[in-house]
PDBML (XML) file of the C-alpha atoms, coordinates in Angstrom:
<?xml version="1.0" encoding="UTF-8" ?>
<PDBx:datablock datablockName="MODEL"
   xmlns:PDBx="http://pdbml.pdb.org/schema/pdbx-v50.xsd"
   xmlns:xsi="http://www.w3.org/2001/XMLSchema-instance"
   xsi:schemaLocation="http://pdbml.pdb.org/schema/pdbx-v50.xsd pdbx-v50.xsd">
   <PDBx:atom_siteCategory>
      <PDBx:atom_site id="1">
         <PDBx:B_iso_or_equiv>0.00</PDBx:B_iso_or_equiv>
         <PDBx:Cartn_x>11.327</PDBx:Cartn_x>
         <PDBx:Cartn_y>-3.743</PDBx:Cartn_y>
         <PDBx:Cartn_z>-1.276</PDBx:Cartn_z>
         <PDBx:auth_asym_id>A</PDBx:auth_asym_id>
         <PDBx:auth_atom_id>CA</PDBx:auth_atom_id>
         <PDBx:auth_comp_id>UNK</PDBx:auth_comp_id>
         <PDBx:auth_seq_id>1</PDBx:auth_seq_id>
         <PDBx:group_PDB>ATOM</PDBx:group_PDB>
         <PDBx:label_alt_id xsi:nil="true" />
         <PDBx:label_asym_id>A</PDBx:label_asym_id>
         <PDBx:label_atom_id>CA</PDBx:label_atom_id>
         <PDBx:label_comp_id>UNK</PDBx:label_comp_id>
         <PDBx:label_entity_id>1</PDBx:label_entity_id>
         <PDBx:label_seq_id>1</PDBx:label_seq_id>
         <PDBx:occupancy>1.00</PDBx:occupancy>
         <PDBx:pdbx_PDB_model_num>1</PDBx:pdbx_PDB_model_num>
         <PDBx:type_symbol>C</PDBx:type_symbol>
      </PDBx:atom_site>
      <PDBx:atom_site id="2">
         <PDBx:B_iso_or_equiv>0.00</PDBx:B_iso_or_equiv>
         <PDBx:Cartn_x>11.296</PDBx:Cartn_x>
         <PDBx:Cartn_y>-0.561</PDBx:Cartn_y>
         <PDBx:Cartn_z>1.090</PDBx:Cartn_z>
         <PDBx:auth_asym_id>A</PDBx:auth_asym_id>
         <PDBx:auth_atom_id>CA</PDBx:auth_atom_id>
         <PDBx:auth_comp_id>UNK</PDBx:auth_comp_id>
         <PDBx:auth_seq_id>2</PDBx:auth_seq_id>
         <PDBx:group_PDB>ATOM</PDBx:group_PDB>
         <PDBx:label_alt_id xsi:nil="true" />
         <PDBx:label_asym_id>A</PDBx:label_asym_id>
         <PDBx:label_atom_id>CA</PDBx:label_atom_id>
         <PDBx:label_comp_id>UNK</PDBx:label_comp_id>
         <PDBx:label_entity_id>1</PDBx:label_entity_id>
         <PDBx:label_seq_id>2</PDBx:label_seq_id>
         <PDBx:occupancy>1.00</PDBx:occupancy>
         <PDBx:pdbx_PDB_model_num>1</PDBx:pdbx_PDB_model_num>
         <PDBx:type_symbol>C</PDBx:type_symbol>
      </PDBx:atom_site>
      <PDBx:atom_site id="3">
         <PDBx:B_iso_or_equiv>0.00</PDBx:B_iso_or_equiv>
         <PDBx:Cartn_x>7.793</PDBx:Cartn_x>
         <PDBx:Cartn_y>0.702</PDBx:Cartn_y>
         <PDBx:Cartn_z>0.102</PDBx:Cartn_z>
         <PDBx:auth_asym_id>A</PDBx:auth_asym_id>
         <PDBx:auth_atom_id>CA</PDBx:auth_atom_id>
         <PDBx:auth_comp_id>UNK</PDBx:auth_comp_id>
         <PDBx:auth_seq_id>3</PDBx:auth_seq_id>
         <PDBx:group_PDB>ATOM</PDBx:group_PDB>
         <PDBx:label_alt_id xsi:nil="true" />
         <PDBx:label_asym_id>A</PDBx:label_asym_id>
         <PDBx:label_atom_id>CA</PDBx:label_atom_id>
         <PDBx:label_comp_id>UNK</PDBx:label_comp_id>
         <PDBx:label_entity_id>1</PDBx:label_entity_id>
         <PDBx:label_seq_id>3</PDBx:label_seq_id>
         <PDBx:occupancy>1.00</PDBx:occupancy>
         <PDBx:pdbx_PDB_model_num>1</PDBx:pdbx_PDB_model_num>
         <PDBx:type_symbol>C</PDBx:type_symbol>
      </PDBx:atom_site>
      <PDBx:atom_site id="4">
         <PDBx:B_iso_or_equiv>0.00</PDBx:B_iso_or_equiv>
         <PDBx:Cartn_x>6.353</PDBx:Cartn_x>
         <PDBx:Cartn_y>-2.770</PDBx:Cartn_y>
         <PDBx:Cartn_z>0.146</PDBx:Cartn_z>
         <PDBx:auth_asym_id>A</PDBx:auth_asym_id>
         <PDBx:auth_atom_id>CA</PDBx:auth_atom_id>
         <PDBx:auth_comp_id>UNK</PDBx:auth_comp_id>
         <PDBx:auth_seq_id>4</PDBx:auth_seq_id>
         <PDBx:group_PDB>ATOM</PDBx:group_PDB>
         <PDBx:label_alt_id xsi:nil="true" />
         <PDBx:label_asym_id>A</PDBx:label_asym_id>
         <PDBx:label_atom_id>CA</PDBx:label_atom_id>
         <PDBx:label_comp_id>UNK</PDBx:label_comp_id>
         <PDBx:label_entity_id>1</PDBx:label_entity_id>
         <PDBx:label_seq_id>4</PDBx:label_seq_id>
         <PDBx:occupancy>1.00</PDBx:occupancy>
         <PDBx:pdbx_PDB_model_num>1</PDBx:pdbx_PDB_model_num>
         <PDBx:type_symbol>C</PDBx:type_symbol>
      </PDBx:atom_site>
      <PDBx:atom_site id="5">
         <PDBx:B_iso_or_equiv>0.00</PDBx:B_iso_or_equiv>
         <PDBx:Cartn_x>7.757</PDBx:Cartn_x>
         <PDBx:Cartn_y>-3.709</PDBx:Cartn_y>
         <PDBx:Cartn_z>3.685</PDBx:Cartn_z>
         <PDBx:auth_asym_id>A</PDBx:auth_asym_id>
         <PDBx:auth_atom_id>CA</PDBx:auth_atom_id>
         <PDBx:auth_comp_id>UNK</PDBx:auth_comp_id>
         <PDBx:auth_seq_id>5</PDBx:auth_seq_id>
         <PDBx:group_PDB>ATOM</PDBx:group_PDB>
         <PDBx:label_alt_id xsi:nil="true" />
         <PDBx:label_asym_id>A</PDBx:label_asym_id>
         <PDBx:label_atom_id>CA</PDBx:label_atom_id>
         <PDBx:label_comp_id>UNK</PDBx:label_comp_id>
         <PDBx:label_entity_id>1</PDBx:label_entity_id>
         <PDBx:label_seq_id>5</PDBx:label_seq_id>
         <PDBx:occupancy>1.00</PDBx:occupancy>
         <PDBx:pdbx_PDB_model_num>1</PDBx:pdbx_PDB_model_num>
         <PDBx:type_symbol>C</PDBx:type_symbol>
      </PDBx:atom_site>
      <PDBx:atom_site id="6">
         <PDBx:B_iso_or_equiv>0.00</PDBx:B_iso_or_equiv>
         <PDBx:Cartn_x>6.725</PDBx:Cartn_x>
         <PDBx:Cartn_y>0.011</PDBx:Cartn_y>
         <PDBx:Cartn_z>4.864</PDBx:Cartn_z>
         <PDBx:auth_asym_id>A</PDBx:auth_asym_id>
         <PDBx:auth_atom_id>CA</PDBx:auth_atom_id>
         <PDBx:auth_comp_id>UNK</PDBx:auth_comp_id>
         <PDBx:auth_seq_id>6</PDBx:auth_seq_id>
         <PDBx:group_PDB>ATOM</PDBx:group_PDB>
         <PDBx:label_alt_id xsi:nil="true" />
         <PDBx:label_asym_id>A</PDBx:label_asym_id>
         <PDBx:label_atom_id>CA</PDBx:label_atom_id>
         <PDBx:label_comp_id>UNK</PDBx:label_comp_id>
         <PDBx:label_entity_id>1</PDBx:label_entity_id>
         <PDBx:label_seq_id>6</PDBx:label_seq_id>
         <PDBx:occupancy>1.00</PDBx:occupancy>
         <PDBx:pdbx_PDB_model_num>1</PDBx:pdbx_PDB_model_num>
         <PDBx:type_symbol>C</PDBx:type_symbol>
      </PDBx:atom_site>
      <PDBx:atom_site id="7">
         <PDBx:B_iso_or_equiv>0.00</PDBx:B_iso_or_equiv>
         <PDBx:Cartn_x>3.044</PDBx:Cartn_x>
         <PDBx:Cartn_y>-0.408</PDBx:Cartn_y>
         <PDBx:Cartn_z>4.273</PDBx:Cartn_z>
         <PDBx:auth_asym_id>A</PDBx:auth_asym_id>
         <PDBx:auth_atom_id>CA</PDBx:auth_atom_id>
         <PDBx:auth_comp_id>UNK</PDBx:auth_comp_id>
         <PDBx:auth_seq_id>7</PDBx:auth_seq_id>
         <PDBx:group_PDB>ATOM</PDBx:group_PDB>
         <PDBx:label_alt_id xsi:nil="true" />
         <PDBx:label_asym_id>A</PDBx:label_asym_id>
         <PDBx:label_atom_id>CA</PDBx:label_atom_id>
         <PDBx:label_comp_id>UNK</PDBx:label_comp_id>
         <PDBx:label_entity_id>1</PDBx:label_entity_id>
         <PDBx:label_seq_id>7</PDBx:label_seq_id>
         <PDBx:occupancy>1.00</PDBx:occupancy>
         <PDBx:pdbx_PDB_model_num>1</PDBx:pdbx_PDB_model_num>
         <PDBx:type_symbol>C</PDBx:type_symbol>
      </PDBx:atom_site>
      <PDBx:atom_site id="8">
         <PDBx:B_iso_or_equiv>0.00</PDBx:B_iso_or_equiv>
         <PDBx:Cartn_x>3.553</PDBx:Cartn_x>
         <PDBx:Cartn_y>-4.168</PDBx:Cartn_y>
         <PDBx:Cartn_z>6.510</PDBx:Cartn_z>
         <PDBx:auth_asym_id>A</PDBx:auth_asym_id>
         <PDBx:auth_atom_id>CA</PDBx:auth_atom_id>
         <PDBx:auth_comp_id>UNK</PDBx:auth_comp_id>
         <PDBx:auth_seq_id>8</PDBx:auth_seq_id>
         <PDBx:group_PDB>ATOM</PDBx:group_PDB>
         <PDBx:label_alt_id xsi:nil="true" />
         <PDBx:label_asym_id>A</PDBx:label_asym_id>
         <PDBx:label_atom_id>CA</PDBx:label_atom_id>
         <PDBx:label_comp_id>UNK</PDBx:label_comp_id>
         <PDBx:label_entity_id>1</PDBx:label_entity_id>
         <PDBx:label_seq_id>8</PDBx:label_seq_id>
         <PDBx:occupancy>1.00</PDBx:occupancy>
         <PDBx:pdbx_PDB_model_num>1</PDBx:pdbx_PDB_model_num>
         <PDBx:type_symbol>C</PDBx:type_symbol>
      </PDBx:atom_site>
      <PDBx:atom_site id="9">
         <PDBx:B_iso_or_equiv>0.00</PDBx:B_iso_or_equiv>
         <PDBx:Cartn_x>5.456</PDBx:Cartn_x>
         <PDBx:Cartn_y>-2.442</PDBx:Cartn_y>
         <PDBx:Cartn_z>9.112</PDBx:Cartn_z>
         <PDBx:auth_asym_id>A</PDBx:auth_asym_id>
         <PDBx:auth_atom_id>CA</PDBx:auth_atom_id>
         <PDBx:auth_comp_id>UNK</PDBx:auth_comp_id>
         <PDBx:auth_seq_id>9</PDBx:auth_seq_id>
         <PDBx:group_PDB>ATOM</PDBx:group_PDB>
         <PDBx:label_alt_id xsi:nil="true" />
         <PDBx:label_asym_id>A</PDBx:label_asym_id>
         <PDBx:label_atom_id>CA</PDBx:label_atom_id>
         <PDBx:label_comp_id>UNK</PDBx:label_comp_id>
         <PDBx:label_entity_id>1</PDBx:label_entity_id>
         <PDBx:label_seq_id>9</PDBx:label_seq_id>
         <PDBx:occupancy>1.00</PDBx:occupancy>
         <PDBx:pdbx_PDB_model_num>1</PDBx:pdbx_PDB_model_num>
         <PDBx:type_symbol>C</PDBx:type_symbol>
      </PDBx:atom_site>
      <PDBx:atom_site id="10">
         <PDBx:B_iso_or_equiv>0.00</PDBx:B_iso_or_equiv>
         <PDBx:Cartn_x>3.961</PDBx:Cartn_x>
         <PDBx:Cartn_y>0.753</PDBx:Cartn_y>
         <PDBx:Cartn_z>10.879</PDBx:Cartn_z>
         <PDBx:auth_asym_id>A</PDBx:auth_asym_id>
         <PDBx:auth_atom_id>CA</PDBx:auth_atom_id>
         <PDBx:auth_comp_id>UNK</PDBx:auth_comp_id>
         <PDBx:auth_seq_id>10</PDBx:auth_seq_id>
         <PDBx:group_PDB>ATOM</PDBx:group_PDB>
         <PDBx:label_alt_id xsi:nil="true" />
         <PDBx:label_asym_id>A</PDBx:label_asym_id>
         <PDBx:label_atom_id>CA</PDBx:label_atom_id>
         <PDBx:label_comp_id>UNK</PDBx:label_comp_id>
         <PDBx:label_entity_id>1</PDBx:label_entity_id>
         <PDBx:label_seq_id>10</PDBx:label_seq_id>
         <PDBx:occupancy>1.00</PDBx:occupancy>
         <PDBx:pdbx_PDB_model_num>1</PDBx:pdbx_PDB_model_num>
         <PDBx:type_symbol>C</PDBx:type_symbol>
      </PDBx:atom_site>
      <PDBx:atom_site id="11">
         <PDBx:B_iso_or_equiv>0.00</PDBx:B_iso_or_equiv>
         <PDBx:Cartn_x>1.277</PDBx:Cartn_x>
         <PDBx:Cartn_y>-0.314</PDBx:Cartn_y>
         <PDBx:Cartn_z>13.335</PDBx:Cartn_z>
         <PDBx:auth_asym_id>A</PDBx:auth_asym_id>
         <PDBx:auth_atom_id>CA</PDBx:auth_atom_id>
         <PDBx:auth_comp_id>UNK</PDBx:auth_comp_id>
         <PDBx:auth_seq_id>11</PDBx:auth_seq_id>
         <PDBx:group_PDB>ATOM</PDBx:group_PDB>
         <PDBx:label_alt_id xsi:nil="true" />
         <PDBx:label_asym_id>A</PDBx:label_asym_id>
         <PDBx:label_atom_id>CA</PDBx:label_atom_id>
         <PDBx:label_comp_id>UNK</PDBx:label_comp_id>
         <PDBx:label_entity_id>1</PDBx:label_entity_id>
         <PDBx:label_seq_id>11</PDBx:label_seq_id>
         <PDBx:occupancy>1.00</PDBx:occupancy>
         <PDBx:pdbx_PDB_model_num>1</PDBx:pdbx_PDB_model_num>
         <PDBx:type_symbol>C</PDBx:type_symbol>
      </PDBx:atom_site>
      <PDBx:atom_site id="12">
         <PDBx:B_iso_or_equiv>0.00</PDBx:B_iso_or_equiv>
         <PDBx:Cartn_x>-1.524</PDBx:Cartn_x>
         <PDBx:Cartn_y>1.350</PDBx:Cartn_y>
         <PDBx:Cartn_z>11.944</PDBx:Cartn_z>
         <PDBx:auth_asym_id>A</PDBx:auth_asym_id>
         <PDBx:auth_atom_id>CA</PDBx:auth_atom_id>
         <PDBx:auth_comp_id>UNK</PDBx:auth_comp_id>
         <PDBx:auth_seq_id>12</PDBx:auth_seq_id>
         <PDBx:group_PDB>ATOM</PDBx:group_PDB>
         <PDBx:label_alt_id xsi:nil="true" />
         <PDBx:label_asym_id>A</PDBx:label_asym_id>
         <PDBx:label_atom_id>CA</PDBx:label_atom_id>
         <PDBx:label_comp_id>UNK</PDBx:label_comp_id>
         <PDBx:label_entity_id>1</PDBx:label_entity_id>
         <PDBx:label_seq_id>12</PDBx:label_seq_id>
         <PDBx:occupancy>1.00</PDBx:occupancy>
         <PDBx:pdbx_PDB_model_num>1</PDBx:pdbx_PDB_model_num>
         <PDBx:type_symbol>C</PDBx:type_symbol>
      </PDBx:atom_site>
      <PDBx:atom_site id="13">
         <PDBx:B_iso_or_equiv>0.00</PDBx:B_iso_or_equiv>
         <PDBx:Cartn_x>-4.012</PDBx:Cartn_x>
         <PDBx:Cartn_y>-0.116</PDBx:Cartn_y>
         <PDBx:Cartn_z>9.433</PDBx:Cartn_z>
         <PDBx:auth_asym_id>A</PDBx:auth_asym_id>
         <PDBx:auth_atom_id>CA</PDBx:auth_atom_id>
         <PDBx:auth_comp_id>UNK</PDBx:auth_comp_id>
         <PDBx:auth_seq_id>13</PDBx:auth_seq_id>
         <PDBx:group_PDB>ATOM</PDBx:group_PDB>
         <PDBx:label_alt_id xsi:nil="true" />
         <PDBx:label_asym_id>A</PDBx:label_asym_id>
         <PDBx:label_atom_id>CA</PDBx:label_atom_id>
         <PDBx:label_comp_id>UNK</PDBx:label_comp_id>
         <PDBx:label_entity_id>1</PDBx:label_entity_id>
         <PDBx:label_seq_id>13</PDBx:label_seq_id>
         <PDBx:occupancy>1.00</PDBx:occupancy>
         <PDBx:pdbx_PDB_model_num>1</PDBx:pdbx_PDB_model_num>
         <PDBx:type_symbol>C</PDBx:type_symbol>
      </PDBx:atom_site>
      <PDBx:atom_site id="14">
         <PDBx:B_iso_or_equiv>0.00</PDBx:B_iso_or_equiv>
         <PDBx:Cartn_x>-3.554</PDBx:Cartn_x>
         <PDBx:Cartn_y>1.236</PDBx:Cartn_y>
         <PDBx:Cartn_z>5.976</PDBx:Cartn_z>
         <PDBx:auth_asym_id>A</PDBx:auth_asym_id>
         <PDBx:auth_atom_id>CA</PDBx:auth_atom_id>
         <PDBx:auth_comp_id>UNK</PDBx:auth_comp_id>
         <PDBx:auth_seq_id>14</PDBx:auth_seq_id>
         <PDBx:group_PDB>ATOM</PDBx:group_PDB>
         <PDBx:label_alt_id xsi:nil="true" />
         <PDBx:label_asym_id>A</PDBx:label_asym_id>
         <PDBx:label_atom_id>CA</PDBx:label_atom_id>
         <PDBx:label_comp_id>UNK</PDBx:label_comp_id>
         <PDBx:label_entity_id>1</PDBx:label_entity_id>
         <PDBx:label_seq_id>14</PDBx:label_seq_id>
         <PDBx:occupancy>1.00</PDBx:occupancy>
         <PDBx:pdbx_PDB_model_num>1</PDBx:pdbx_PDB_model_num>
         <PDBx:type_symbol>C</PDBx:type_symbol>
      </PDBx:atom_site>
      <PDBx:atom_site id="15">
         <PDBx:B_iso_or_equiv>0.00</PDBx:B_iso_or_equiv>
         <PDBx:Cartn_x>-6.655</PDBx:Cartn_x>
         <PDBx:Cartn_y>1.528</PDBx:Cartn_y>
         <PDBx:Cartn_z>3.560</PDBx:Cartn_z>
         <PDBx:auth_asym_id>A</PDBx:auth_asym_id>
         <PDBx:auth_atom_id>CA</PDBx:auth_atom_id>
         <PDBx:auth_comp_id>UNK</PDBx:auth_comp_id>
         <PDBx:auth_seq_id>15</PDBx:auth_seq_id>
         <PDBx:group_PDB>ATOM</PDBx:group_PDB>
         <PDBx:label_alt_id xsi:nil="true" />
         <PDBx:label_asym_id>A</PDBx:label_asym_id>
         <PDBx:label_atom_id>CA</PDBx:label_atom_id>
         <PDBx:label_comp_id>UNK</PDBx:label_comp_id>
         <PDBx:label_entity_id>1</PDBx:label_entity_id>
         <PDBx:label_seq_id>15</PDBx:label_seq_id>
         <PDBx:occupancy>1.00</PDBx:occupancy>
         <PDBx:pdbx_PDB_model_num>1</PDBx:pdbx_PDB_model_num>
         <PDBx:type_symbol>C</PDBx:type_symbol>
      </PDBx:atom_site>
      <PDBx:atom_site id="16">
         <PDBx:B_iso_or_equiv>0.00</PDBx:B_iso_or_equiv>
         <PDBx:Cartn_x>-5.723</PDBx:Cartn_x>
         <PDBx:Cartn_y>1.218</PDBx:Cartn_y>
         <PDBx:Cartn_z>-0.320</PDBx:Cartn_z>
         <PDBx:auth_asym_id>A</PDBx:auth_asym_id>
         <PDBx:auth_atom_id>CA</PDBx:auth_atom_id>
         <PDBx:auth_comp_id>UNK</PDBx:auth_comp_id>
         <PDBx:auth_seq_id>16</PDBx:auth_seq_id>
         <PDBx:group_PDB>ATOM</PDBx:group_PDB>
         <PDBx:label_alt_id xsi:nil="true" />
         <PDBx:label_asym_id>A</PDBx:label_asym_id>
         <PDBx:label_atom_id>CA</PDBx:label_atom_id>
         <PDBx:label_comp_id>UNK</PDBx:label_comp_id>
         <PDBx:label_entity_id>1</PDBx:label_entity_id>
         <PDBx:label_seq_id>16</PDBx:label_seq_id>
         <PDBx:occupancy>1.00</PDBx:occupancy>
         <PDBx:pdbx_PDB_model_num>1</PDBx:pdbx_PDB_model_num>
         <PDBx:type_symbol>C</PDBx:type_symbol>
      </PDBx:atom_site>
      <PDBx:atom_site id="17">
         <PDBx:B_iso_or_equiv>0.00</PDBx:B_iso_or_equiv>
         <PDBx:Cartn_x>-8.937</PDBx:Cartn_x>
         <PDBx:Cartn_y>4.309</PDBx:Cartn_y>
         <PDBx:Cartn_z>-1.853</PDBx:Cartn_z>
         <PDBx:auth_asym_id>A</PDBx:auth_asym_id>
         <PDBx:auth_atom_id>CA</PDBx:auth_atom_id>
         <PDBx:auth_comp_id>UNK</PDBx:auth_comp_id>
         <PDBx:auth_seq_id>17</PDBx:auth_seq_id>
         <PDBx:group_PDB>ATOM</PDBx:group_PDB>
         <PDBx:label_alt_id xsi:nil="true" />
         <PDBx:label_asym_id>A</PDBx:label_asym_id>
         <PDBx:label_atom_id>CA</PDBx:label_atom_id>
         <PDBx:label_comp_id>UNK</PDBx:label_comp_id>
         <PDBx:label_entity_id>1</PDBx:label_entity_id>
         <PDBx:label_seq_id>17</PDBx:label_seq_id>
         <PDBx:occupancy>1.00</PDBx:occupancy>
         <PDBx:pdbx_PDB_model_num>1</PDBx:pdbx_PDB_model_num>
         <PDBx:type_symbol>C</PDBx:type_symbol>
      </PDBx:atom_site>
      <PDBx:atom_site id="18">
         <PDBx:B_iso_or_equiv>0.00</PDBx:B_iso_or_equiv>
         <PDBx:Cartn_x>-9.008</PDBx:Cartn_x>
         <PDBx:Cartn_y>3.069</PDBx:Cartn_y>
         <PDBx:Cartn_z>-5.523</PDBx:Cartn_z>
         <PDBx:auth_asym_id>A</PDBx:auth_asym_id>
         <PDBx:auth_atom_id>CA</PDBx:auth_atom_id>
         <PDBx:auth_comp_id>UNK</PDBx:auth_comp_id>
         <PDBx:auth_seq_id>18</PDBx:auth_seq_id>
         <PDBx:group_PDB>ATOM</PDBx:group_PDB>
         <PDBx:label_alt_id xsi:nil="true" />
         <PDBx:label_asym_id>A</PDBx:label_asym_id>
         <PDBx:label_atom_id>CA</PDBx:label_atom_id>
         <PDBx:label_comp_id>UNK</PDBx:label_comp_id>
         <PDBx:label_entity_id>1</PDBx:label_entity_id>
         <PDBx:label_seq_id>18</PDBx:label_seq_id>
         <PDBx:occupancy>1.00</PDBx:occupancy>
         <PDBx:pdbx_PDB_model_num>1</PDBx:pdbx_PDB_model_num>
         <PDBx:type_symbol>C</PDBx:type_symbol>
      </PDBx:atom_site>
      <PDBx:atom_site id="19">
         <PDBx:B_iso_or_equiv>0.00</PDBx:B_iso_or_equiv>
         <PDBx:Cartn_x>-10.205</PDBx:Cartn_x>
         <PDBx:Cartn_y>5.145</PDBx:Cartn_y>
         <PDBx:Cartn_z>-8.015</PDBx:Cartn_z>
         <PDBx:auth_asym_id>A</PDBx:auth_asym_id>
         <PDBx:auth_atom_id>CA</PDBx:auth_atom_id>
         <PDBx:auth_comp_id>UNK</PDBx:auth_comp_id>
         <PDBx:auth_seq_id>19</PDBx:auth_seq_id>
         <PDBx:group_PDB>ATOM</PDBx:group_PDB>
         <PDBx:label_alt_id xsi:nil="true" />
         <PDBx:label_asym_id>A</PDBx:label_asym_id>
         <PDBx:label_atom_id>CA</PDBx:label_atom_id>
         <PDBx:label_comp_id>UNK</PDBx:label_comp_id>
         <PDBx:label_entity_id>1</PDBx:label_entity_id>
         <PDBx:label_seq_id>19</PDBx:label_seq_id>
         <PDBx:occupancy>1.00</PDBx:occupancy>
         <PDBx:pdbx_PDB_model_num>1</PDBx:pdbx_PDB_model_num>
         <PDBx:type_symbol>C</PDBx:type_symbol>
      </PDBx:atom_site>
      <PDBx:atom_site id="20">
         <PDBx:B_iso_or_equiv>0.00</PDBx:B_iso_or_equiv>
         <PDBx:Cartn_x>-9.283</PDBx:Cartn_x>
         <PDBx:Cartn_y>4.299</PDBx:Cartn_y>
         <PDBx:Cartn_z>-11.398</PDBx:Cartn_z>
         <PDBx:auth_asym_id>A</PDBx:auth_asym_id>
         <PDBx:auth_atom_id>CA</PDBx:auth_atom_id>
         <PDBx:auth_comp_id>UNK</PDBx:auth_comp_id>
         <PDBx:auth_seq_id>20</PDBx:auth_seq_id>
         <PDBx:group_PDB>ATOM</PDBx:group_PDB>
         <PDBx:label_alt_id xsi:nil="true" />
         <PDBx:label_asym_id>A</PDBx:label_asym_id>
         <PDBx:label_atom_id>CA</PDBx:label_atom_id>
         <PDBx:label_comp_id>UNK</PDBx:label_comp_id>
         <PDBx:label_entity_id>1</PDBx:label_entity_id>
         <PDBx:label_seq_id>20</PDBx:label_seq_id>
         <PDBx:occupancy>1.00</PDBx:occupancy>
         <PDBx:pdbx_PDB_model_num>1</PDBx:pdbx_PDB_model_num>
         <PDBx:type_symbol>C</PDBx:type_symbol>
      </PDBx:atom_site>
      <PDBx:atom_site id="21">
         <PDBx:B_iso_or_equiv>0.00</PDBx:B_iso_or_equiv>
         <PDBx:Cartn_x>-6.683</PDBx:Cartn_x>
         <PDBx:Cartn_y>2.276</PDBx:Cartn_y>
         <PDBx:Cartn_z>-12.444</PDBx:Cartn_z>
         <PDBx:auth_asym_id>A</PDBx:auth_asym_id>
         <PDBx:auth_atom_id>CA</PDBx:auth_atom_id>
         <PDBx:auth_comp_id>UNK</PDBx:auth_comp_id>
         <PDBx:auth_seq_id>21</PDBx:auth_seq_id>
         <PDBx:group_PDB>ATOM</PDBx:group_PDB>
         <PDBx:label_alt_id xsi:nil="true" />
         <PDBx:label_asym_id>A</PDBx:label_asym_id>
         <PDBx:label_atom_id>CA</PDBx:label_atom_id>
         <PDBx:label_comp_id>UNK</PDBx:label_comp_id>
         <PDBx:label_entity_id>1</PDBx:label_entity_id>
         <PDBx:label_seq_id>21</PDBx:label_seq_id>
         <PDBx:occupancy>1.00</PDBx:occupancy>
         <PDBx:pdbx_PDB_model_num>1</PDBx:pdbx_PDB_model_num>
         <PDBx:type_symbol>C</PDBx:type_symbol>
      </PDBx:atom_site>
      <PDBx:atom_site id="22">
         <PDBx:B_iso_or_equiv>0.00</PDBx:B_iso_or_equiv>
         <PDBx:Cartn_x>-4.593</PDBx:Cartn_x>
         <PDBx:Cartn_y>0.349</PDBx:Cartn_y>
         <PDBx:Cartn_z>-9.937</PDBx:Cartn_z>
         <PDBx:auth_asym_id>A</PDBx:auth_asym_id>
         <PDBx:auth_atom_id>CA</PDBx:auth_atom_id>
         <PDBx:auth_comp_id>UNK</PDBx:auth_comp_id>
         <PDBx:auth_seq_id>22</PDBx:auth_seq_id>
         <PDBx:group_PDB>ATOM</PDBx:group_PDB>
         <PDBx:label_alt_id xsi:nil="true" />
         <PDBx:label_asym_id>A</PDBx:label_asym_id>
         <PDBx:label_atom_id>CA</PDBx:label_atom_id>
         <PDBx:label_comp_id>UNK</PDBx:label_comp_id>
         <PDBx:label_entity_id>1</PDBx:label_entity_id>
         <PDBx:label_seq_id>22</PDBx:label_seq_id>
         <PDBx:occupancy>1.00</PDBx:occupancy>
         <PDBx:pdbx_PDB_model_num>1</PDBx:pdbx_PDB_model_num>
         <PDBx:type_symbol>C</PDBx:type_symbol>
      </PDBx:atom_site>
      <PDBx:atom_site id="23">
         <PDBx:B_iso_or_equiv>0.00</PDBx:B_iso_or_equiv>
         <PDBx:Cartn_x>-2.583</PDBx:Cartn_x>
         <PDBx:Cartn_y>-1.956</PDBx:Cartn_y>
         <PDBx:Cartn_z>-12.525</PDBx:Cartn_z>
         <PDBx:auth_asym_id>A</PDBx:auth_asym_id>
         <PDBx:auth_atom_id>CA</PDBx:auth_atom_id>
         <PDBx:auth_comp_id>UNK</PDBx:auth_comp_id>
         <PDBx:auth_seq_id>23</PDBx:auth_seq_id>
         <PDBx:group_PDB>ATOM</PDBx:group_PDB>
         <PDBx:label_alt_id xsi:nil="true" />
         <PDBx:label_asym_id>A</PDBx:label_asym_id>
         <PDBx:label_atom_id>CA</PDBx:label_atom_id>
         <PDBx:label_comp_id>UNK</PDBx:label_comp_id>
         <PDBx:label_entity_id>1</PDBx:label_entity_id>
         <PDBx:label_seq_id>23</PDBx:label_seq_id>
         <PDBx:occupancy>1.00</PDBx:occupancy>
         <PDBx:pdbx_PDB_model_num>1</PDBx:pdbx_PDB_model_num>
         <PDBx:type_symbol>C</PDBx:type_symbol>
      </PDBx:atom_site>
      <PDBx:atom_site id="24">
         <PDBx:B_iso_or_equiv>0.00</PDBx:B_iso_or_equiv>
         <PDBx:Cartn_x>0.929</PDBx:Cartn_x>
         <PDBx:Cartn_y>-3.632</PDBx:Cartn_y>
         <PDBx:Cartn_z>-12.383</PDBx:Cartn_z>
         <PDBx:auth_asym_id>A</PDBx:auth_asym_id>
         <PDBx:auth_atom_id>CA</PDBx:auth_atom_id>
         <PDBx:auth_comp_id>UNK</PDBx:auth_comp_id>
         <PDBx:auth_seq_id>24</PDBx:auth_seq_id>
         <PDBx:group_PDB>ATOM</PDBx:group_PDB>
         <PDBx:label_alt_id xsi:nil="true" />
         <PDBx:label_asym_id>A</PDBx:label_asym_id>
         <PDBx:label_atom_id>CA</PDBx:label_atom_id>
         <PDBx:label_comp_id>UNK</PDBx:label_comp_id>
         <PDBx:label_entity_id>1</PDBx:label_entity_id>
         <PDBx:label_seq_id>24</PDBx:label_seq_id>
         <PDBx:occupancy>1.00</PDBx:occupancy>
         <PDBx:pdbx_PDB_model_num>1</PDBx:pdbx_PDB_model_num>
         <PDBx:type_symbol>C</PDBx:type_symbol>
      </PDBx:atom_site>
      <PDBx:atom_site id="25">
         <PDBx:B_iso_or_equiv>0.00</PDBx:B_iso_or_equiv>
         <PDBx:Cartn_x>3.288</PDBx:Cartn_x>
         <PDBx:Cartn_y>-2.427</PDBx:Cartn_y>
         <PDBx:Cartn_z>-9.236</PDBx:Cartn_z>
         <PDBx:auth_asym_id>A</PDBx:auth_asym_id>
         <PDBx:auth_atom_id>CA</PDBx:auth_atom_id>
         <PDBx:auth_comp_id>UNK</PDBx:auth_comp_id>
         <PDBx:auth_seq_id>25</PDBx:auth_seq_id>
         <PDBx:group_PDB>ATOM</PDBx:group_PDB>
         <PDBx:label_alt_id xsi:nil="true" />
         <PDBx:label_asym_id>A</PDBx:label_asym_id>
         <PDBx:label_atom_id>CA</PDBx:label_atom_id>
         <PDBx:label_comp_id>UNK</PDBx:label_comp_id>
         <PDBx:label_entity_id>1</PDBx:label_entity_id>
         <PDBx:label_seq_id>25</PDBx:label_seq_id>
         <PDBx:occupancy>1.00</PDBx:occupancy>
         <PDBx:pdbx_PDB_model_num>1</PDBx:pdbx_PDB_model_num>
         <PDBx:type_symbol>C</PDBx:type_symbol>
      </PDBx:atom_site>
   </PDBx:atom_siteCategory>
</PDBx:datablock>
């Protein structure tokens, strides 16, 4: 619940880089 409302609440844009697999959580 933390990490997921982190990545919502600073200001600044943040940019998922995918390489591989990004399955389940």
């Amino acid at each position: 619940e933390a990490l997921h409302s982190i990545i919502r609440a600073v200001p600044q844009p943040v940019i998922a880089k995918v390489r591989g697999f990004a399955i389940g959580g």
